[in-house]
Protein backbone atom coordinates (compact mmCIF):
# COMPACT_ATOMS: atom_id res chain seq x y z
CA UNK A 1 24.52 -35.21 -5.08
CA UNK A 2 26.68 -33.61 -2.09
CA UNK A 3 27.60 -30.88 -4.73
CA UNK A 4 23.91 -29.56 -5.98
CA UNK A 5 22.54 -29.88 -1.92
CA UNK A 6 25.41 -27.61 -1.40
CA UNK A 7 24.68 -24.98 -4.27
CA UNK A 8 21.16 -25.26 -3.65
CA UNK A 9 21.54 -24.42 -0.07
CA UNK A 10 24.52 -21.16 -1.30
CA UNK A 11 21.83 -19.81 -3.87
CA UNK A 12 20.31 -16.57 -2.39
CA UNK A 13 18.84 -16.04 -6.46
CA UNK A 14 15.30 -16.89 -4.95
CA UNK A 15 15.66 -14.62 -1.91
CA UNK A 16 16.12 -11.64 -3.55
CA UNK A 17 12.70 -12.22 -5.78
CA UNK A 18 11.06 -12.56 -2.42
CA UNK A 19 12.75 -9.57 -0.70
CA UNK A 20 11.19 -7.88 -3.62
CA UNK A 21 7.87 -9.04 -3.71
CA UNK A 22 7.65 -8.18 0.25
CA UNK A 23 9.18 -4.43 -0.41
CA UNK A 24 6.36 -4.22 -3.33
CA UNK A 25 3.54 -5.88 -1.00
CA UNK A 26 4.03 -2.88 1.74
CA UNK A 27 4.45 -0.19 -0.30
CA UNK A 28 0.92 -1.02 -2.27
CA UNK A 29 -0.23 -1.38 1.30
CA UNK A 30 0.79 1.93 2.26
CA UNK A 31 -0.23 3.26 -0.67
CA UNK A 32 -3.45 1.84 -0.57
CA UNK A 33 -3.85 3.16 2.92
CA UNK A 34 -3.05 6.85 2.43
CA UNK A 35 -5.42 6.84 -0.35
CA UNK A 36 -8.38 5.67 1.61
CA UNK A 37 -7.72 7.92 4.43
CA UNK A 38 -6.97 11.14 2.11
CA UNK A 39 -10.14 9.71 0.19
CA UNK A 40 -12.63 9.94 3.69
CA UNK A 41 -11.18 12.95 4.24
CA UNK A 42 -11.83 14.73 1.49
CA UNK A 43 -15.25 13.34 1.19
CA UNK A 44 -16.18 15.11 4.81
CA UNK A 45 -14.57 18.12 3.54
CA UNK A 46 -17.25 18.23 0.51
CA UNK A 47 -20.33 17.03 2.89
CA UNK A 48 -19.38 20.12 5.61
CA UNK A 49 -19.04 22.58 2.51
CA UNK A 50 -22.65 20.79 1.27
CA UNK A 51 -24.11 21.25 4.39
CA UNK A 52 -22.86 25.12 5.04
CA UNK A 53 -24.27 25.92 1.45
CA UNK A 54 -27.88 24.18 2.03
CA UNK A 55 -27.56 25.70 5.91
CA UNK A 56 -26.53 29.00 4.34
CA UNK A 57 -29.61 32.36 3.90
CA UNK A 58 -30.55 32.82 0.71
């Protein structure tokens, strides 16, 4: 019993999955987050080019 607590506690196997799921987790959340911000910024681009072109003389 001594023997599996003891290789149990020396197995890292497990830690690695989770290291990887964490490195995965924050780059979707940095991707996700430079998407939405190129996203709103882009759409005020088009809405100050819409405006200028309805503003604009005929």
């Amino acid at each position: 019993m001594l023997t599996k607590l003891k290789h149990f506690v020396g197995d890292e196997s497990g830690a690695t999955a989770i290291e990887y799921g964490l490195i995965a987790t924050l780059i979707a959340i940095a991707v996700i987050t430079a998407v939405s911000t190129l996203g709103n910024n882009l759409s005020s681009q088009f809405n100050k080019i819409a405006d200028k072109l309805v503003k604009s003389p005929s």
